[in-house]
N, C-alpha and C. Protein backbone atom coordinates (compact mmCIF):
# COMPACT_ATOMS: atom_id res chain seq x y z
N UNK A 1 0.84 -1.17 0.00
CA UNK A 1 0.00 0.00 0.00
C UNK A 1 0.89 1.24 0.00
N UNK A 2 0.40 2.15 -1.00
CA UNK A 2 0.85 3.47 -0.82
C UNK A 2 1.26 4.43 -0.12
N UNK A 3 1.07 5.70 -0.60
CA UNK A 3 0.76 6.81 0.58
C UNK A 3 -0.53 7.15 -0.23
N UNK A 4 -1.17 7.91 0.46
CA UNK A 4 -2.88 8.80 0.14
C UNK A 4 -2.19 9.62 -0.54
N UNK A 5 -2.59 9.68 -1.91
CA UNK A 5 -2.87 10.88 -2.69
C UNK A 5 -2.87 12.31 -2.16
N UNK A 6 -3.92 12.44 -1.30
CA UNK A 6 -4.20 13.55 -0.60
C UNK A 6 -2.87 14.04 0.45
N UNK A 7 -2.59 12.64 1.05
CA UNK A 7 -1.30 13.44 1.75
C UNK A 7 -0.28 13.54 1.39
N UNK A 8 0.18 12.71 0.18
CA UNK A 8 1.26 12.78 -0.39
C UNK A 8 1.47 14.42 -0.74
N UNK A 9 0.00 14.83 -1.84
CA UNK A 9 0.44 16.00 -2.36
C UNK A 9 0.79 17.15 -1.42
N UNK A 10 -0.71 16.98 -0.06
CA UNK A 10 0.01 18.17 1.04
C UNK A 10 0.59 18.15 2.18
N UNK A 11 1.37 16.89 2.48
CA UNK A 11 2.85 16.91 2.92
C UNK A 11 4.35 17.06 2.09
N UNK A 12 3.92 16.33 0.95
CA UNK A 12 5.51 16.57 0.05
C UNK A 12 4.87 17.48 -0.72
N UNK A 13 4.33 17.22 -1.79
CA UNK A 13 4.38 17.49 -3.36
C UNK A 13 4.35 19.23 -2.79
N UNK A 14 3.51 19.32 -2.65
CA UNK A 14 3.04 21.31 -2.37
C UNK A 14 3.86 21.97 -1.74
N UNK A 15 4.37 21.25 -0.40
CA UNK A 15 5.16 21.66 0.20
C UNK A 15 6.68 22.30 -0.90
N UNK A 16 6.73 21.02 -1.26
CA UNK A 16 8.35 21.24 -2.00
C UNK A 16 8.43 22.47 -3.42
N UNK A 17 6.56 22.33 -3.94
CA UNK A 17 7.02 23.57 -5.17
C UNK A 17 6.49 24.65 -4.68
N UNK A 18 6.04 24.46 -3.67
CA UNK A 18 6.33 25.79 -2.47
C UNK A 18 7.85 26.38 -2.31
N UNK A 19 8.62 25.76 -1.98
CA UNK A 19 10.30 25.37 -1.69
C UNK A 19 10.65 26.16 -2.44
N UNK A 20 10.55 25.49 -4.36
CA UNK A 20 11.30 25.75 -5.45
C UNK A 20 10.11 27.11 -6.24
N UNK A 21 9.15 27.55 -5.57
CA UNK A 21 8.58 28.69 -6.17
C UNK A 21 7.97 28.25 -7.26
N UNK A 22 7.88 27.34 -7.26
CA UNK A 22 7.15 26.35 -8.74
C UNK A 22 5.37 25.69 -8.58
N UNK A 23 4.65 26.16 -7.02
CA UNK A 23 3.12 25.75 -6.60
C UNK A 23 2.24 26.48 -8.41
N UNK A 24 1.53 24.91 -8.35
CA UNK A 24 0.03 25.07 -9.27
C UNK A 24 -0.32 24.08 -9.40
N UNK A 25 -1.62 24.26 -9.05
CA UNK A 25 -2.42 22.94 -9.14
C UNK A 25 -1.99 21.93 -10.38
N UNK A 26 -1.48 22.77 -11.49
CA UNK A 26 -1.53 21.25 -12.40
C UNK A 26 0.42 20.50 -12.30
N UNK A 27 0.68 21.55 -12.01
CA UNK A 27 1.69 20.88 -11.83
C UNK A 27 1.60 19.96 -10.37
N UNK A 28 1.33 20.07 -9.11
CA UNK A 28 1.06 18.98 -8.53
C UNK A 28 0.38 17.77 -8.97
N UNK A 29 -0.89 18.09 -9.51
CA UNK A 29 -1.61 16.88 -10.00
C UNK A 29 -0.86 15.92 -11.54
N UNK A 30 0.13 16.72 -12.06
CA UNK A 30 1.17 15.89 -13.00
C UNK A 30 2.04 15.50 -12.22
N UNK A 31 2.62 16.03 -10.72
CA UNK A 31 3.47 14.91 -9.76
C UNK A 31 3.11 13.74 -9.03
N UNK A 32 1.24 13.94 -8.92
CA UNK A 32 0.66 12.87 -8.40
C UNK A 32 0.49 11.86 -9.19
N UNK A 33 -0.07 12.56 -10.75
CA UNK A 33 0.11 11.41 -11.56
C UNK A 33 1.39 10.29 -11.72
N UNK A 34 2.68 10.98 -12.00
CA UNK A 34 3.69 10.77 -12.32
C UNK A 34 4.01 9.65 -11.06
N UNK A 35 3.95 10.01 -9.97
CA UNK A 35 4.08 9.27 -8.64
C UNK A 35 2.95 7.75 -8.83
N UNK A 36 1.75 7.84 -8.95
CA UNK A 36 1.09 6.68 -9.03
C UNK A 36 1.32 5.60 -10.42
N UNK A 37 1.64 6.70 -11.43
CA UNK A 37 2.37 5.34 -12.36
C UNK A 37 3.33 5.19 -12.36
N UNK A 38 4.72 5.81 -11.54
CA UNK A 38 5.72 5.06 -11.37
C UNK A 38 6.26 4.11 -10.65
N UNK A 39 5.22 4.57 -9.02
CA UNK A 39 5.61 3.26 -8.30
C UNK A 39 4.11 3.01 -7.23
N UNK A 40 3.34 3.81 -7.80
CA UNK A 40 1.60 3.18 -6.88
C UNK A 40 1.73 3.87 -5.80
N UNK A 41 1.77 5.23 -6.42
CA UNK A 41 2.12 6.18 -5.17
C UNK A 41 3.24 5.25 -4.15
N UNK A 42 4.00 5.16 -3.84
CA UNK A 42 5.10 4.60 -3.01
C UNK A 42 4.53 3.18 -2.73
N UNK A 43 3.83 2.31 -3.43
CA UNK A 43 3.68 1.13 -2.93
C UNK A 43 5.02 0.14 -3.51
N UNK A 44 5.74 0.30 -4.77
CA UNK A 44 6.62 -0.16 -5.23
C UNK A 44 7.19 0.46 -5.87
N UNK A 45 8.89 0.98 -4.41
CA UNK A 45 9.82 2.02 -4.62
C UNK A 45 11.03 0.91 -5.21
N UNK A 46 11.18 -0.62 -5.17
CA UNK A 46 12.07 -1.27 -4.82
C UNK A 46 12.02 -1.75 -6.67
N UNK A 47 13.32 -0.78 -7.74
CA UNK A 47 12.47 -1.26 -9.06
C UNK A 47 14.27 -1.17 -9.72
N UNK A 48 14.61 -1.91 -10.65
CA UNK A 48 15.82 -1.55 -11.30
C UNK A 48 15.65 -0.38 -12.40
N UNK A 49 14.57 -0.17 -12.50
CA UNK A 49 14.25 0.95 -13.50
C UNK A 49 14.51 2.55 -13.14
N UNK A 50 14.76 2.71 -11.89
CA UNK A 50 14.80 3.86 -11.57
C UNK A 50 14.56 3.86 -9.94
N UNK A 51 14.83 4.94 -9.35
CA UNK A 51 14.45 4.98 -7.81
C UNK A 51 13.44 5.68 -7.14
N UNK A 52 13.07 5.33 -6.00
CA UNK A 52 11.56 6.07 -5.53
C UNK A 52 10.36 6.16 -6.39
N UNK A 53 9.97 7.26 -5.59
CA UNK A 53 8.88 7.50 -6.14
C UNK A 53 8.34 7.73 -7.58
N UNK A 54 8.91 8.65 -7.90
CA UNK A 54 8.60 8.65 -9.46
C UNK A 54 9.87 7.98 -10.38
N UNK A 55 10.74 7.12 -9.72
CA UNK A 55 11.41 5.81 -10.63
C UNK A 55 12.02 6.95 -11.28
N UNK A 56 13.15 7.70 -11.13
CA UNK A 56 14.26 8.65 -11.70
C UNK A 56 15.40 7.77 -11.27
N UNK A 57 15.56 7.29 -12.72
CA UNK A 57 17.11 6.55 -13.45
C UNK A 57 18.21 7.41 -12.85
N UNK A 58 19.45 6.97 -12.40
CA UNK A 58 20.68 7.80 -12.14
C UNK A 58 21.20 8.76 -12.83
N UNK A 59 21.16 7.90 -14.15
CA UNK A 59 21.84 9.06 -15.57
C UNK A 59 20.77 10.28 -15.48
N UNK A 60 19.10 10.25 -15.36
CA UNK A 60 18.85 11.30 -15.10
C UNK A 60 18.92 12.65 -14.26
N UNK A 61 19.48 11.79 -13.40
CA UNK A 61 19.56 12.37 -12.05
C UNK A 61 21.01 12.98 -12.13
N UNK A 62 21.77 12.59 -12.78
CA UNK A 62 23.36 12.54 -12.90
C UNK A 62 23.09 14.09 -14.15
N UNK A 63 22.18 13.99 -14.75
CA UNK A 63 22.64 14.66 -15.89
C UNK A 63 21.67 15.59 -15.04
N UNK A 64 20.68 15.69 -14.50
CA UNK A 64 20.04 17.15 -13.91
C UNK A 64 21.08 18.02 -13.63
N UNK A 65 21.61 17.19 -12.52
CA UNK A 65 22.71 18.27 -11.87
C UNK A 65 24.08 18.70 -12.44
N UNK A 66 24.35 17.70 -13.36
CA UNK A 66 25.85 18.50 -14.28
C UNK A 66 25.30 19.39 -15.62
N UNK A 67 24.19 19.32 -15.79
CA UNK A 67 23.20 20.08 -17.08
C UNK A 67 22.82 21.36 -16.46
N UNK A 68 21.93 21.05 -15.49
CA UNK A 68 20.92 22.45 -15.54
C UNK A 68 21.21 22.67 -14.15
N UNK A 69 21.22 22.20 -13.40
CA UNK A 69 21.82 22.73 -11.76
C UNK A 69 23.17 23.10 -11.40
N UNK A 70 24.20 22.55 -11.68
CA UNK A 70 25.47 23.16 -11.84
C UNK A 70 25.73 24.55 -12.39
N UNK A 71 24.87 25.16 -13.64
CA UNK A 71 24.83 25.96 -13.98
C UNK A 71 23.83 27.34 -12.70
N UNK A 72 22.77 27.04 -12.05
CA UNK A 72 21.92 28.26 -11.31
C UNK A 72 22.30 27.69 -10.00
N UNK A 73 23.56 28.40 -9.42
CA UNK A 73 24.00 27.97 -7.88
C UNK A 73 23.16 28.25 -6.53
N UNK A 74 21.85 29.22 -6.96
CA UNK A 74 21.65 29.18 -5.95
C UNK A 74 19.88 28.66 -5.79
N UNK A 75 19.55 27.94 -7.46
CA UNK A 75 18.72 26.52 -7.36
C UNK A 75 19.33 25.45 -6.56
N UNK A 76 20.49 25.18 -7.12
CA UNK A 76 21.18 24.07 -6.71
C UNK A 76 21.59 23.70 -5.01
N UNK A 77 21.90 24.98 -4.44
CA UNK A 77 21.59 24.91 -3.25
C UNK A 77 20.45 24.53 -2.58
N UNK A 78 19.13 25.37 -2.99
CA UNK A 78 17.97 25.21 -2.74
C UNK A 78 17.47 23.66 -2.89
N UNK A 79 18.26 23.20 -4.26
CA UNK A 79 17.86 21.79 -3.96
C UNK A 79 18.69 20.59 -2.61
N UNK A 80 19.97 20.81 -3.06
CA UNK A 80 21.13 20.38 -2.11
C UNK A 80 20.09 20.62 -0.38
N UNK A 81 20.00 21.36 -0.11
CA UNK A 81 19.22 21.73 1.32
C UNK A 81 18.04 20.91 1.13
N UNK A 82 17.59 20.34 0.20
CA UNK A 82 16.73 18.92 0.65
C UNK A 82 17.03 17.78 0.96
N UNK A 83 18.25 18.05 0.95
CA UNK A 83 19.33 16.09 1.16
C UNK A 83 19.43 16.00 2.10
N UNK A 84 19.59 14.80 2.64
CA UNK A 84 20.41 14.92 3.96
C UNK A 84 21.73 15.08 3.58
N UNK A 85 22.43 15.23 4.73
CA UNK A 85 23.41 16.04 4.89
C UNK A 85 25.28 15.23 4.17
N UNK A 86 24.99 14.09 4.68
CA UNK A 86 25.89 12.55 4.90
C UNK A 86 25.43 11.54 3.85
N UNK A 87 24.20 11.42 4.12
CA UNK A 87 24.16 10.12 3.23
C UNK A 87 23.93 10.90 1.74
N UNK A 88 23.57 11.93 1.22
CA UNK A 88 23.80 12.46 0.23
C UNK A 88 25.06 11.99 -0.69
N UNK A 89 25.84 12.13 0.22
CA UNK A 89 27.91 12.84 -0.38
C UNK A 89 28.02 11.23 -0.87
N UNK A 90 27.49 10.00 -0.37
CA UNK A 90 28.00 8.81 0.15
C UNK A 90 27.34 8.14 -1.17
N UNK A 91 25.74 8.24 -1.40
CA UNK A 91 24.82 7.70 -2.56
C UNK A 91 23.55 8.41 -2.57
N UNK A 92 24.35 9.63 -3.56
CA UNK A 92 22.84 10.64 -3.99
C UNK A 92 21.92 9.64 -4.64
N UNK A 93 21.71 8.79 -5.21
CA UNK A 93 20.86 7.97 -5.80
C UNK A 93 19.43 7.34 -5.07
N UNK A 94 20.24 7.30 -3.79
CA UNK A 94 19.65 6.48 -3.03
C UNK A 94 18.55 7.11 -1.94
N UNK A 95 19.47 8.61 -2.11
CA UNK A 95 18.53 9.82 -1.72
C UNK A 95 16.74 10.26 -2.22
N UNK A 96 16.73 9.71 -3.69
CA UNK A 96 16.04 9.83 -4.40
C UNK A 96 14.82 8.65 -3.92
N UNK A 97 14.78 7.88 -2.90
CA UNK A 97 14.23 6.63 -2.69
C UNK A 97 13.37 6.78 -1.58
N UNK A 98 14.84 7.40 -0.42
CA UNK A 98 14.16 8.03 1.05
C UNK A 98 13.62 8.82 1.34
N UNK A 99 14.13 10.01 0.65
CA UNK A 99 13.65 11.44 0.69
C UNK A 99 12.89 11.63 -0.06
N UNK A 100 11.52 12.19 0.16
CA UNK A 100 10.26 12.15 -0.68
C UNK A 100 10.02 13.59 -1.17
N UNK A 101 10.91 14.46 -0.33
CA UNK A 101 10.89 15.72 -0.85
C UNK A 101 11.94 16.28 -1.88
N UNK A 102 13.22 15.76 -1.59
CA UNK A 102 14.16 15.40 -2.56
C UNK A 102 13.64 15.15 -4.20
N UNK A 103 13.05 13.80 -3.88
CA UNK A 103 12.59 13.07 -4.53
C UNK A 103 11.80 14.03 -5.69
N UNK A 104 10.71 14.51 -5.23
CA UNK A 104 9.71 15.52 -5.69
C UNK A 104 10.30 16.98 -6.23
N UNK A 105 11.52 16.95 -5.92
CA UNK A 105 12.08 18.21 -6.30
C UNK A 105 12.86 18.08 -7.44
N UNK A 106 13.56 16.89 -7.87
CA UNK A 106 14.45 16.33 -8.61
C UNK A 106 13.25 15.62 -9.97
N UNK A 107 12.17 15.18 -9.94
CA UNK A 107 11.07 15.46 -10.69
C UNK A 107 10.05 16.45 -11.00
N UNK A 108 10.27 17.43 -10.13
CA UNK A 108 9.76 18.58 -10.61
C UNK A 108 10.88 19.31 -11.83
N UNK A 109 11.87 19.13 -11.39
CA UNK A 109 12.80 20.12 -11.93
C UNK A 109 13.53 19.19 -13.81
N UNK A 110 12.91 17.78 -13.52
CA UNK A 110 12.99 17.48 -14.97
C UNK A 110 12.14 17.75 -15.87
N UNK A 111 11.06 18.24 -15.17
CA UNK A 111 9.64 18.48 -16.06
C UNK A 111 9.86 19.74 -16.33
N UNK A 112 10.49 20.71 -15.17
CA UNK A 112 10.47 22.16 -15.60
C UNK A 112 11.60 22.49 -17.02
N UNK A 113 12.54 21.44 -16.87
CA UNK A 113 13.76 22.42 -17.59
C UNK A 113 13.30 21.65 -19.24
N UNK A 114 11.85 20.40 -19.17
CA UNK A 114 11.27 20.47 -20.60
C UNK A 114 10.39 21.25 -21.19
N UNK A 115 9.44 21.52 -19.68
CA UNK A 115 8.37 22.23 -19.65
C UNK A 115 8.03 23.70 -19.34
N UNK A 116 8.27 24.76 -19.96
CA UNK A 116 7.88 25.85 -19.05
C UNK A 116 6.15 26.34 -18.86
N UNK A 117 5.00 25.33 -19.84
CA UNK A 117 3.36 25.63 -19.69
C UNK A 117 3.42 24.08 -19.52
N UNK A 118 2.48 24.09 -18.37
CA UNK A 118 2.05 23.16 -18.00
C UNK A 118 0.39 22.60 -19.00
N UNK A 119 -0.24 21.64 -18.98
CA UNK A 119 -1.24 21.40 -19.36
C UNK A 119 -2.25 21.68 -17.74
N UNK A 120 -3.93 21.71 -17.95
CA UNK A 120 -4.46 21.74 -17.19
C UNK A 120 -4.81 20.98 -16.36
N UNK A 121 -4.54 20.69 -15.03
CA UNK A 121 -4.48 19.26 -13.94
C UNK A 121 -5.67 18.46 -13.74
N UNK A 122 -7.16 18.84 -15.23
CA UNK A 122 -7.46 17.49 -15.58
C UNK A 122 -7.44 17.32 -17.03
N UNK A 123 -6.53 17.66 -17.48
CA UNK A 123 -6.29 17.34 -18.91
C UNK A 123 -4.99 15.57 -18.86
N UNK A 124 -5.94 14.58 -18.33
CA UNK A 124 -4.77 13.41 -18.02
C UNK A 124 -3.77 12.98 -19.57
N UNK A 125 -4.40 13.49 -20.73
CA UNK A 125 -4.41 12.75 -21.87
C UNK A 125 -2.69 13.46 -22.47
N UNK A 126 -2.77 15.45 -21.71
CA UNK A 126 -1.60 16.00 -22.26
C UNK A 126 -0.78 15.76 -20.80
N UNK A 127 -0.98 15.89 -19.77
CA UNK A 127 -0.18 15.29 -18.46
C UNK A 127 0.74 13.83 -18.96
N UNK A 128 -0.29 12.89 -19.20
CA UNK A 128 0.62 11.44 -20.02
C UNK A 128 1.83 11.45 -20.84
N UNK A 129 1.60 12.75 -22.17
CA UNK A 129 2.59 12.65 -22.75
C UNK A 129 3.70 13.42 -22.18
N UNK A 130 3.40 14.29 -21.27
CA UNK A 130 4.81 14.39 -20.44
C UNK A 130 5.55 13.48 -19.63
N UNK A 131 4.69 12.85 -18.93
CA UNK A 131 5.21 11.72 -18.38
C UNK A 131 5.97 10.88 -19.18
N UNK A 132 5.49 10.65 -20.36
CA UNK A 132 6.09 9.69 -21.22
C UNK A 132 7.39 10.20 -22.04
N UNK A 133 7.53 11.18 -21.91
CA UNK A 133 8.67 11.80 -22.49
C UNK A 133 9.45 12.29 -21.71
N UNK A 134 9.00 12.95 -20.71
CA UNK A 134 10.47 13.20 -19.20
C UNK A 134 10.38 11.59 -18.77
N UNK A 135 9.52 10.70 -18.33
CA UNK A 135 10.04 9.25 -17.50
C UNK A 135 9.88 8.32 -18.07
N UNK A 136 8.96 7.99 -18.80
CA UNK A 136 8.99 6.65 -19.54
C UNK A 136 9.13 6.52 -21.30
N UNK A 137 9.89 7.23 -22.23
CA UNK A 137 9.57 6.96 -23.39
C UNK A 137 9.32 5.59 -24.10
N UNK A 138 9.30 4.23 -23.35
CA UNK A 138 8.79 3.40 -24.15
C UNK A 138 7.94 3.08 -23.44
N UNK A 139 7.15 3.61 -22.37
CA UNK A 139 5.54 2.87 -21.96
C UNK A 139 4.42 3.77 -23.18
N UNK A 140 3.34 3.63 -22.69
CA UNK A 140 2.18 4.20 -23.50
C UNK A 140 1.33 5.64 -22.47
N UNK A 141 1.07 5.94 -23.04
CA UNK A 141 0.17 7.11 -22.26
C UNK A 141 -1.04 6.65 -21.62
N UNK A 142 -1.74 5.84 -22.01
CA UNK A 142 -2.79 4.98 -21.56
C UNK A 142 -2.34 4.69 -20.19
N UNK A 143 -1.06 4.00 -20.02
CA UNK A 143 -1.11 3.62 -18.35
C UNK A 143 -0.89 4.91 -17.94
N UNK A 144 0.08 5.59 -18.15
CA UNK A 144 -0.58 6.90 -17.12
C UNK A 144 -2.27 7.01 -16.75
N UNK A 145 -2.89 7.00 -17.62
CA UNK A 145 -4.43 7.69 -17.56
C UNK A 145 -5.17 6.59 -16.43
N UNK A 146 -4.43 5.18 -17.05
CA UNK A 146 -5.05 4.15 -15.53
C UNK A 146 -4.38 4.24 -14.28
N UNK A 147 -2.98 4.58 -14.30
CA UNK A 147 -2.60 4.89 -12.90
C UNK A 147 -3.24 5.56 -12.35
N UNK A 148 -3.74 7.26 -13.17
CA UNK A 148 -4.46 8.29 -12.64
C UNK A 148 -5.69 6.91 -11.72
N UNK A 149 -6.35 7.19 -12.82
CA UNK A 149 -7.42 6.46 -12.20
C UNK A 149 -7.61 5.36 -10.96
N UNK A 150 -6.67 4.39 -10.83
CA UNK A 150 -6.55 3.48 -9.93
C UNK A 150 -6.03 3.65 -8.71
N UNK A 151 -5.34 4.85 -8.59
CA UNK A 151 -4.63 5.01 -7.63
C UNK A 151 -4.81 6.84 -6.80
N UNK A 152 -5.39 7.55 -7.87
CA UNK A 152 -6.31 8.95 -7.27
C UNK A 152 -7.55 8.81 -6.92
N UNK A 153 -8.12 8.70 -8.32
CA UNK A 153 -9.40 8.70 -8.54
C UNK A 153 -10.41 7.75 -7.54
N UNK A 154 -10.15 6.05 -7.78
CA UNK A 154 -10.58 5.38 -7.00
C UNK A 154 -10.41 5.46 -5.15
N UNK A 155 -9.44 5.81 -5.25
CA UNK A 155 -8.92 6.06 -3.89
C UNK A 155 -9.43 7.37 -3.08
N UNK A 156 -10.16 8.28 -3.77
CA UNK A 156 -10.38 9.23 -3.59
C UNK A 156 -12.19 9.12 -3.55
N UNK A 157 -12.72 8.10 -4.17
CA UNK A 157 -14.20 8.11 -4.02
C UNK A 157 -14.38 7.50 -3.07
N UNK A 158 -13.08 6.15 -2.03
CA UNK A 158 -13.33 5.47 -0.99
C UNK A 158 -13.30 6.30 -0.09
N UNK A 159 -12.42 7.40 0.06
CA UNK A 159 -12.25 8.01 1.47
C UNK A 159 -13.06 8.79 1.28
């Protein structure tokens, strides 16, 4: 089992593009998406495909920060101040697994440096093809639209 949708977005997700000055509804609801079809909202973080929550590959993660964060030092801080402190220096990768705000910040910031207009946070159909092009280019857009569904939507008419 997951985390709730609901608290995921307003303990991490909001919180963090609060952080990075990046809050809007559709962009949270493309991190919630992104989060339930990558690993069932945190039900399955444990994947060779990538780590945590939204399943971000190393090389991505490797190339965020020698690409587009290396370059704005005092993003890069802003992000750095979500790590811990130690186990960061030791296996940033692994950071990406524990840290859910980390986590959320390091997927926000691959979507931003493709994306500067977001689609509207119920438009699932243009949300998908971002997903599918910042995290998965060989799944289909369709499972995005059932993750949405199976893991917001449904979950959201039980509670």
């Amino acid at each position: 089992m997951g985390i709730a949708a609901s608290d995921l977005n307003q303990h991490v997700i909001r919180p963090t593009l609060l952080y990075l000055n990046s809050q809007s509804v559709a962009a949270e609801a493309l991190l919630l998406g992104i989060a339930a079809c990558q690993s069932s909202l945190g039900a399955e973080l444990d994947n060779h495909n990538g780590y945590g929550l939204y399943r971000i590959s190393a090389r991505h993660h490797q190339h965020l920060w020698d690409d587009h964060l290396a370059g704005s030092s005092d993003l890069a801080s802003r992000v750095r101040g979500l790590a811990s402190q130690h186990a960061f220096l030791g296996a940033p990768h692994f950071e990406l697994t524990v840290n859910l705000r980390y986590a959320t910040a390091i997927a926000w910031l691959l979507i931003e440096q493709r994306y500067q207009e977001l689609p509207a946070a119920d438009d699932l159909g243009a949300q998908a093809l971002i997903w599918q092009q910042v995290f998965a280019p060989c799944r289909q857009p369709s499972e995005f639209v059932r993750a949405w569904q199976r893991c917001i939507l449904e979950l959201a008419a039980v509670a």
